[in-house]
Protein backbone atom coordinates (compact mmCIF):
# COMPACT_ATOMS: atom_id res chain seq x y z
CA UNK A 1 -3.11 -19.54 8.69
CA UNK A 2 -6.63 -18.19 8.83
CA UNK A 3 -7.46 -15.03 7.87
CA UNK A 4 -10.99 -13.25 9.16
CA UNK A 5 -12.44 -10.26 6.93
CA UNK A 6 -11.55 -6.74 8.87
CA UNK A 7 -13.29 -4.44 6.02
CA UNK A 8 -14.72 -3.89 3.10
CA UNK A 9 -13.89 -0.11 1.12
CA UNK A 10 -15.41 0.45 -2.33
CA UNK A 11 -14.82 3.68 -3.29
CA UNK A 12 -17.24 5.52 -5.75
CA UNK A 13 -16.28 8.61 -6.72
CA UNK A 14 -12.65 9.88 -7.04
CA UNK A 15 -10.83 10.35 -3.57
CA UNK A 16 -7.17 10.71 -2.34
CA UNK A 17 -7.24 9.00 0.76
CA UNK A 18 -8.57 5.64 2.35
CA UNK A 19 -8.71 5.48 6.27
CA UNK A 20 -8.86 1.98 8.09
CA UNK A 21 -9.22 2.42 12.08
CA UNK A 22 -10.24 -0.22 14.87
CA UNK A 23 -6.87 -2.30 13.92
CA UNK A 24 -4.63 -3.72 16.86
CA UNK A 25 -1.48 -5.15 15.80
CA UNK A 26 -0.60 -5.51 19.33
CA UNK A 27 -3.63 -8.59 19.31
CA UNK A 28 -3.50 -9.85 16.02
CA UNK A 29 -0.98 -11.52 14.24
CA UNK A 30 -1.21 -9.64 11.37
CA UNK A 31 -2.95 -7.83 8.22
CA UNK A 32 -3.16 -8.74 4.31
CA UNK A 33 -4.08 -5.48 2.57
CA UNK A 34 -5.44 -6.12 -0.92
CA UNK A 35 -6.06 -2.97 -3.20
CA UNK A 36 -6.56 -2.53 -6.65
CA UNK A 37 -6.95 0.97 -8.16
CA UNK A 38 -7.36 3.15 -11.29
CA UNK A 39 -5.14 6.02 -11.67
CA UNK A 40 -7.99 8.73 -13.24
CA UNK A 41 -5.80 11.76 -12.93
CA UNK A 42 -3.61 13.04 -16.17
CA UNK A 43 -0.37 12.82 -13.85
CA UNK A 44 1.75 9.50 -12.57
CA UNK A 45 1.13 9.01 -9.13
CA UNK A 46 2.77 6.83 -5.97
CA UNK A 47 -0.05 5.29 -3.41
CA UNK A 48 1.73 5.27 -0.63
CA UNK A 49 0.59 3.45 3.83
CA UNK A 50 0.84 5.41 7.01
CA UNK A 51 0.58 4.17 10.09
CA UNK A 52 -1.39 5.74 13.46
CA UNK A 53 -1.74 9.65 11.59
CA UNK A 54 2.65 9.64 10.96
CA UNK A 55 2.18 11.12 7.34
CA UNK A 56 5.81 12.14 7.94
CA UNK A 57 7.52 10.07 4.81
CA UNK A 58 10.86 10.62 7.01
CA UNK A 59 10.18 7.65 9.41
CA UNK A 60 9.48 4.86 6.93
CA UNK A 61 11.79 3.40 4.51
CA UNK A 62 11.38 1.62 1.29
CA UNK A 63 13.29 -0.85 -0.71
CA UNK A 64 11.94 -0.77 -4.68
CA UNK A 65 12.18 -3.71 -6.82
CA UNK A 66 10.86 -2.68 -10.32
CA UNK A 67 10.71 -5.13 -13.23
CA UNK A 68 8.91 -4.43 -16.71
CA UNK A 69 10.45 -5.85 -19.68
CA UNK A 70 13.65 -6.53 -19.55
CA UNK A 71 14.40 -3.51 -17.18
CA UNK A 72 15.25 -4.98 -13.82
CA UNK A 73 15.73 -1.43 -11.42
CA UNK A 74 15.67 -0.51 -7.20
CA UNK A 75 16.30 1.95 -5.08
CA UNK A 76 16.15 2.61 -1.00
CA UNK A 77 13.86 5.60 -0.41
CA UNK A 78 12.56 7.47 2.82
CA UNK A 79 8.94 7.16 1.63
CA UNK A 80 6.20 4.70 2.01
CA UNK A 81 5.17 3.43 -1.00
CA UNK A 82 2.61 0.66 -2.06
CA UNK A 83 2.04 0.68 -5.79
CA UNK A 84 2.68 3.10 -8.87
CA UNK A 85 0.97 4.00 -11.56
CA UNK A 86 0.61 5.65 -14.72
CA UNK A 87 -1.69 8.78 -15.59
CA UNK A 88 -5.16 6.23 -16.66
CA UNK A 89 -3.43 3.18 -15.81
CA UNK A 90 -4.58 0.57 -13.05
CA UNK A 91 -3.16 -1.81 -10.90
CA UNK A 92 -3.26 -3.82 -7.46
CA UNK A 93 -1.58 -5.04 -4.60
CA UNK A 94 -1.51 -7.27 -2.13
CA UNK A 95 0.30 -5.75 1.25
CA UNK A 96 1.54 -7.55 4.08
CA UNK A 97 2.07 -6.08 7.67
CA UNK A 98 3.62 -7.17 10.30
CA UNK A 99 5.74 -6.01 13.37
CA UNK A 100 9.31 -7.14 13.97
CA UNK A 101 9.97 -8.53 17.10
CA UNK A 102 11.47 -5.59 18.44
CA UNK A 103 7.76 -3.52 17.51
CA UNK A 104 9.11 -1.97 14.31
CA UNK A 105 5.83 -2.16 12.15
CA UNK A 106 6.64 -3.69 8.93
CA UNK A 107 5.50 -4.02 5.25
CA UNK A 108 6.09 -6.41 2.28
CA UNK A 109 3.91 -5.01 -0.64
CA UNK A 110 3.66 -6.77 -4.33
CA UNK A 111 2.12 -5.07 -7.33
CA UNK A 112 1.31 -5.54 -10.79
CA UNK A 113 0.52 -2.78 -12.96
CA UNK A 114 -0.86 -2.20 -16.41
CA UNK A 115 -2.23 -5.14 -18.66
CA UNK A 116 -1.37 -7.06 -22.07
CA UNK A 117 2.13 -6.42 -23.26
CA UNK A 118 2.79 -3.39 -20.81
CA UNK A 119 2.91 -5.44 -17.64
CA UNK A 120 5.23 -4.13 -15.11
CA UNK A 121 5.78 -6.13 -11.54
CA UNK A 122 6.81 -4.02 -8.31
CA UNK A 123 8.14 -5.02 -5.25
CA UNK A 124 8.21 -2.97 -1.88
CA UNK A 125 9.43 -3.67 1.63
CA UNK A 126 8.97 -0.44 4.00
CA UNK A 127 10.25 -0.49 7.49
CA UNK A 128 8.69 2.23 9.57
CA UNK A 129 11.67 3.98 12.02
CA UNK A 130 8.48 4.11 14.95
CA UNK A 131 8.24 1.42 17.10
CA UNK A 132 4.26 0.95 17.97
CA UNK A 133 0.83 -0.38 17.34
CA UNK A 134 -1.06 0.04 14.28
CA UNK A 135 -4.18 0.96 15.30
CA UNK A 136 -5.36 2.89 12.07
CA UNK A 137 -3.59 3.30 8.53
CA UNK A 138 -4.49 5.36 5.46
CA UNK A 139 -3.68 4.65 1.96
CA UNK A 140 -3.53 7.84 -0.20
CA UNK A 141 -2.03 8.76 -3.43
CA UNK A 142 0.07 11.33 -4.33
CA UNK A 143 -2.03 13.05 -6.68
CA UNK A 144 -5.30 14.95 -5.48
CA UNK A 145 -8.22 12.40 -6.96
CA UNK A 146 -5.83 9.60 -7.65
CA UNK A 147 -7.60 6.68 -6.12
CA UNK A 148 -10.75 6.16 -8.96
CA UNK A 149 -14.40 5.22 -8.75
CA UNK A 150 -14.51 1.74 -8.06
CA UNK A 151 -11.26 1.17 -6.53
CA UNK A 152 -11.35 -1.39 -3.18
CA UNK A 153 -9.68 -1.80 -0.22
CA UNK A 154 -9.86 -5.14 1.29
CA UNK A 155 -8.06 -5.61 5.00
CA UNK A 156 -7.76 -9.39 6.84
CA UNK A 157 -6.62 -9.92 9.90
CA UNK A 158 -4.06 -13.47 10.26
CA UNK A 159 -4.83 -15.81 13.23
């Protein structure tokens, strides 16, 4: 596996959205997303992929694995999340996507949250109910501001 360097996104002041274009997951194998945020709103927020301008949370799906502590929890969602986090709290991800064989663009996304003691791990697979190239996707959070100063996007293409 090789993976070339798509782009580069530093953020520097305090946004809600990140938008990648010029992808083709028809050509390339795949992408490995890697994003690491700071949550510098006073509410909790989700930070959650589209695909191709569908912001409608109705066509993707996501499986939650949550562990912190002892507390092992999950759930099956119609959203598409990435990562959570606390009001002030940062975290990253790394975010795998693929498309099934049948063209169902797909996502594997692993996140750790928090630091020290208050480490929490989180586990997401969305499955997106459009069949399709990804051409462009958008990370955004939930929460107006929600994606800090000095938060990065990094996107790879696999060959």
């Amino acid at each position: 596996m090789v993976t070339i360097s798509v782009r580069e996104v530093t953020v520097t002041s305090d946004v809600s959205t990140i938008d990648i274009d010029g992808l083709d997951l028809d050509t390339d194998k795949g992408y490995l997303l890697i994003f690491k945020t700071k949550n510098p709103t006073g509410s909790d927020t989700a930070y959650r992929i589209f695909f191709n301008g569908d912001y409608n949370e109705a066509n993707y799906y996501t499986q939650d694995l949550f562990v912190g502590a002892t507390t092992v929890a999950g759930a099956r969602v119609n959203r598409s999340q990435i990562l959570y986090l606390r009001s002030g709290r940062e975290g990253f991800c790394k975010v795998w996507i693929m498309r099934s064989i049948d063209g169902y663009p797909q996502v594997i996304a692993q996140g750790i949250r928090h630091r020290g003691d208050g480490i929490e791990q989180m586990s997401d697979t969305i499955a997106r109910s459009v069949a399709g190239n990804v051409t462009t996707l958008r990370i955004s959070s939930a929460v107006a501001g929600a994606i800090g100063a000095g938060s990065k996007l990094l996107v790879y293409k696999v060959t």
